[in-house]
N, C-alpha and C. Protein backbone atom coordinates (compact mmCIF):
# COMPACT_ATOMS: atom_id res chain seq x y z
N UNK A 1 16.56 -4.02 -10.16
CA UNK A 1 16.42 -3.34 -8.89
C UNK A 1 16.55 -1.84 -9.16
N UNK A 2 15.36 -0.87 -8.42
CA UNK A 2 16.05 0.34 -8.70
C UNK A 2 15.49 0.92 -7.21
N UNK A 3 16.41 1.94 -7.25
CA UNK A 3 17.06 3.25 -6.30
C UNK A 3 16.47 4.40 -6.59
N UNK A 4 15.30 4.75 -5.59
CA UNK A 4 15.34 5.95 -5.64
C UNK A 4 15.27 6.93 -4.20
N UNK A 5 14.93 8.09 -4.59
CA UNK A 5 15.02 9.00 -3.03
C UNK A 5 13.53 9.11 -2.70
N UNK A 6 13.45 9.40 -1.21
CA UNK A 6 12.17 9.60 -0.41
C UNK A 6 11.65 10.80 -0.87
N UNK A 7 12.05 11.61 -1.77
CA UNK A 7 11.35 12.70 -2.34
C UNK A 7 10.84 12.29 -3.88
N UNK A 8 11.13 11.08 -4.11
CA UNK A 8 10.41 10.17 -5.25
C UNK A 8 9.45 9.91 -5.30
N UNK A 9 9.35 8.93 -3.85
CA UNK A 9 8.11 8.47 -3.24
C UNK A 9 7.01 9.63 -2.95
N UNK A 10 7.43 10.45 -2.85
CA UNK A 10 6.32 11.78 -2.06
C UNK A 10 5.86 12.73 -3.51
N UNK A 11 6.52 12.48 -4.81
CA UNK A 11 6.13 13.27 -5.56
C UNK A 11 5.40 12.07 -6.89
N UNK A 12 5.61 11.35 -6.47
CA UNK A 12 5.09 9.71 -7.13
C UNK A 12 4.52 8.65 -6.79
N UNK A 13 3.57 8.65 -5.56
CA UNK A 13 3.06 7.15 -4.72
C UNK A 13 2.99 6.18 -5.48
N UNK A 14 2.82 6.27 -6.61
CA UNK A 14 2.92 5.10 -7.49
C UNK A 14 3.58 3.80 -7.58
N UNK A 15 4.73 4.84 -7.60
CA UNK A 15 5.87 3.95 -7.37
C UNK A 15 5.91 2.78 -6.27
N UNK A 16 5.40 3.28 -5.22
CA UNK A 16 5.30 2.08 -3.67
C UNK A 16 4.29 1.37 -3.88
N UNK A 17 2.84 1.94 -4.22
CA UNK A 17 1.98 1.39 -4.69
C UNK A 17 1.59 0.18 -5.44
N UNK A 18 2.41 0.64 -7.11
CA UNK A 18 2.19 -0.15 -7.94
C UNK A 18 4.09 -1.11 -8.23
N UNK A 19 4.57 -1.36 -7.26
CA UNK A 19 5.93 -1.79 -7.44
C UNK A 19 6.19 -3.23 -8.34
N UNK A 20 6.50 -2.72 -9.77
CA UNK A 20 6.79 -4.41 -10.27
C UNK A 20 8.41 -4.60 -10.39
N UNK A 21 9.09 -4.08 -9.68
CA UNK A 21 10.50 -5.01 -9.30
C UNK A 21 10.83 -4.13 -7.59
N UNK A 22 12.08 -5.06 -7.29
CA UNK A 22 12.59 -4.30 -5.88
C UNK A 22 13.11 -3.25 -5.89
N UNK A 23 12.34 -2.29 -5.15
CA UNK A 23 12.96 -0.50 -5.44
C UNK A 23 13.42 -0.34 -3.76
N UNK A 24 14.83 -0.12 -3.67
CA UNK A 24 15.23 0.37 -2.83
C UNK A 24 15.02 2.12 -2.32
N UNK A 25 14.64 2.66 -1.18
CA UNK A 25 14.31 3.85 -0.90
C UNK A 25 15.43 4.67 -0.20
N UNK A 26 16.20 5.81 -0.79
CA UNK A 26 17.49 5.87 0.07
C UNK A 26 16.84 7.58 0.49
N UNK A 27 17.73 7.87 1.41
CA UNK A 27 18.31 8.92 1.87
C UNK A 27 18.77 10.05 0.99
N UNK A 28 17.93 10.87 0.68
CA UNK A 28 18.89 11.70 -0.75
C UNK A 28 20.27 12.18 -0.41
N UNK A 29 20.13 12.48 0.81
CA UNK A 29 21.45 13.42 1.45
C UNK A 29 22.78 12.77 1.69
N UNK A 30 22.18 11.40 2.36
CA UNK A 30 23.30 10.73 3.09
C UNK A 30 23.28 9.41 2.17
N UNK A 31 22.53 8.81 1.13
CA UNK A 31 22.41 7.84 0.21
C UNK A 31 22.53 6.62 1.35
N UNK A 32 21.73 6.79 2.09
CA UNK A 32 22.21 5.27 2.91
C UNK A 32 20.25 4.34 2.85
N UNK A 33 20.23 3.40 2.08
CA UNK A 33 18.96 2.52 2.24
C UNK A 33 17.91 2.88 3.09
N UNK A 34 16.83 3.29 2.97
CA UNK A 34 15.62 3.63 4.11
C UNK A 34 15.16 2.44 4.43
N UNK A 35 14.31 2.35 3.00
CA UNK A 35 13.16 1.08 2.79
C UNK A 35 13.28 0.14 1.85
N UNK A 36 12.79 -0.90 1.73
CA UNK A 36 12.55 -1.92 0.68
C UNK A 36 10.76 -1.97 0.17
N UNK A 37 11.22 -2.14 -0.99
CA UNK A 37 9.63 -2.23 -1.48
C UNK A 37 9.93 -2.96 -2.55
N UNK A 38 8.81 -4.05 -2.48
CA UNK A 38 9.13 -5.63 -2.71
C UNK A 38 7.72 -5.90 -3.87
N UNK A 39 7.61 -6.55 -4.84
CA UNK A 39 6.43 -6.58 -5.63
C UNK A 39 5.64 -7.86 -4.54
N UNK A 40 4.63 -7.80 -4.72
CA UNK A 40 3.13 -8.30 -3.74
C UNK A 40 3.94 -10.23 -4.46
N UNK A 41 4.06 -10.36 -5.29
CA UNK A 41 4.25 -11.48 -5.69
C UNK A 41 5.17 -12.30 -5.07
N UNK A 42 6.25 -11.30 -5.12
CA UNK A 42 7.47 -11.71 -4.04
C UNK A 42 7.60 -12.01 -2.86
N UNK A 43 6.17 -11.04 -1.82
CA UNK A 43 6.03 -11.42 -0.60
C UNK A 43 5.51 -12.55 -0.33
N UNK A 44 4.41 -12.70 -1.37
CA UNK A 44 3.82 -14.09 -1.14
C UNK A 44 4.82 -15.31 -0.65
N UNK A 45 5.96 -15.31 -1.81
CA UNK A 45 6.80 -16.28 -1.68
C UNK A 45 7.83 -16.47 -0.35
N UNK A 46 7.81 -15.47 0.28
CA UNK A 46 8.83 -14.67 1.32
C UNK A 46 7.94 -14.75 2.89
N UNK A 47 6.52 -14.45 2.30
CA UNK A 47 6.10 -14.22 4.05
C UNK A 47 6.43 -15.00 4.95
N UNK A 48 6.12 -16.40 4.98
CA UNK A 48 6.72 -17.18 6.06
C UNK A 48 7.68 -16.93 6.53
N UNK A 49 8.94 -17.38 5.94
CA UNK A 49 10.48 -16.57 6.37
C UNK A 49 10.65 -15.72 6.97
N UNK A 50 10.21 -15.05 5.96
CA UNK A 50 9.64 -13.25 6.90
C UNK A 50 9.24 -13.10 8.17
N UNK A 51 7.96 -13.66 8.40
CA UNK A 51 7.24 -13.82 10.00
C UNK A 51 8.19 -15.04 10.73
N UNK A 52 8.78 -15.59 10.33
CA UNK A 52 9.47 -16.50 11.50
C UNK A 52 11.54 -15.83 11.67
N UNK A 53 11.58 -15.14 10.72
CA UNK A 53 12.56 -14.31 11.16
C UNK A 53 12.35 -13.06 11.93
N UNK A 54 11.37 -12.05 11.85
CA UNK A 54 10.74 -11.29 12.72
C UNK A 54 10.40 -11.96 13.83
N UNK A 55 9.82 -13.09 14.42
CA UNK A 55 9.29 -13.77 15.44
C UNK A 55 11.04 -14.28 16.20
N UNK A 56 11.80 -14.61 15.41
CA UNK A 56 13.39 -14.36 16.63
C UNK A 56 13.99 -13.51 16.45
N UNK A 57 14.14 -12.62 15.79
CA UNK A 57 14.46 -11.22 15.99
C UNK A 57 13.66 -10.93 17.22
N UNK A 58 12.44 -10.72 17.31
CA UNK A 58 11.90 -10.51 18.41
C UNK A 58 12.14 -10.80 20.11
N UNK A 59 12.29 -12.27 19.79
CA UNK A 59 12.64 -13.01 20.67
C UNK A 59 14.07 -13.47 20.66
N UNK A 60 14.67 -12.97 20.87
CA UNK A 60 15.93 -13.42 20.79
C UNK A 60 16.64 -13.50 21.74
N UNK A 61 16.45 -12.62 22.91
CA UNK A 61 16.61 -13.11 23.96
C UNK A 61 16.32 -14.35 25.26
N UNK A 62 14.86 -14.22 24.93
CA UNK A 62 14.47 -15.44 25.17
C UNK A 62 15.02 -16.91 24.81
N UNK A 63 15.11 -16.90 23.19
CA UNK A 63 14.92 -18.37 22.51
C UNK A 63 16.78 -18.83 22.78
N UNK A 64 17.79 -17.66 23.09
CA UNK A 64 18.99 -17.44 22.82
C UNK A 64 19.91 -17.61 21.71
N UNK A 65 21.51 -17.87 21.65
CA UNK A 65 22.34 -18.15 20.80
C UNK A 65 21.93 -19.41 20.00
N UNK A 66 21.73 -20.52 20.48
CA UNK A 66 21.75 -21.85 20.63
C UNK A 66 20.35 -21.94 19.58
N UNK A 67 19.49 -21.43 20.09
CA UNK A 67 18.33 -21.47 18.82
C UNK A 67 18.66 -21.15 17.81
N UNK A 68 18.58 -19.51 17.80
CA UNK A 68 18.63 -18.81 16.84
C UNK A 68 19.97 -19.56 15.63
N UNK A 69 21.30 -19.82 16.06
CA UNK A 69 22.04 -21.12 15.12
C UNK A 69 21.49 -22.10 14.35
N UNK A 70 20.61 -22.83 15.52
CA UNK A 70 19.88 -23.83 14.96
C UNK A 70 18.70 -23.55 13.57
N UNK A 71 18.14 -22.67 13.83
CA UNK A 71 17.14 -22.20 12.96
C UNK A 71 18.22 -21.64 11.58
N UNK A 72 19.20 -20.79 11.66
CA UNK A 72 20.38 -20.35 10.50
C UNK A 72 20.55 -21.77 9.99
N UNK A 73 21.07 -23.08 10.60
CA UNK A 73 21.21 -23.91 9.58
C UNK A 73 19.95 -24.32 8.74
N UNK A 74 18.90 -24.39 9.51
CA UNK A 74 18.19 -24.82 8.55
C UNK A 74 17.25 -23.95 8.00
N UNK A 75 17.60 -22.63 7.93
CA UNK A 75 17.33 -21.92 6.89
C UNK A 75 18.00 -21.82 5.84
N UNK A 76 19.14 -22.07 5.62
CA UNK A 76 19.76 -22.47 4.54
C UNK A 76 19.49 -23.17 3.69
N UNK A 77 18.99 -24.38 4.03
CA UNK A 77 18.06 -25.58 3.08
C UNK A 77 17.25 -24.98 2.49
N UNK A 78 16.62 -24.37 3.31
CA UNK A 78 14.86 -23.77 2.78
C UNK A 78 15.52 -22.43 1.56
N UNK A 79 16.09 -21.88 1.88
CA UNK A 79 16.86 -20.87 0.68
C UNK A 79 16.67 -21.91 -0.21
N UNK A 80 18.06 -22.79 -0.29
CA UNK A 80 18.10 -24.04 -1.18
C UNK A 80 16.73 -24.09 -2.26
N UNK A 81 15.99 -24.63 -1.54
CA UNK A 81 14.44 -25.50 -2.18
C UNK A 81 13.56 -24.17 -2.77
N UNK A 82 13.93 -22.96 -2.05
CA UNK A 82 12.92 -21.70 -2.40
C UNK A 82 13.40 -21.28 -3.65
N UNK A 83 15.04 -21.75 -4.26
CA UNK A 83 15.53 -21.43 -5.57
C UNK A 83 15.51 -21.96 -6.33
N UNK A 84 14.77 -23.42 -6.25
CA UNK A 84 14.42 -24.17 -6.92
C UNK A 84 13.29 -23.60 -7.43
């Protein structure tokens, strides 16, 4: 994993571009996490998750407490089988 600052990215697009591990994007000033930038390979494996955790994040009011639980346990499994 590597760390760099948003004045990295702006003097190097490369870097976001061509990303072959997870590069965290911080804050030079205040060092606090901006962005994640994830290699294309990784998303593949991730998008689903991804779009159905964005989709109750979204909704979260709607779907309420009671869902959103329900879906945490059995995302856990799926972690499980995805580390397989």
């Amino acid at each position: 994993m590597k760390h760099i600052c948003v004045s990295d990215v702006v003097k190097k697009p490369s870097v976001v571009t061509n990303a072959t591990e997870v590069t965290i994007i911080e804050d030079a000033k205040r060092h606090i996490a901006k962005s994640v930038v994830i290699p294309y390979a990784i998303y593949e494996k991730l998008k689903t998750r991804l779009d159905e955790e964005l989709y109750l994040l979204e909704n979260a009011k709607a779907l309420g407490a009671d869902a959103y639980e329900a879906y945490e346990a059995v995302d856990e499994a799926g972690a499980e089988d995805l580390a397989r």
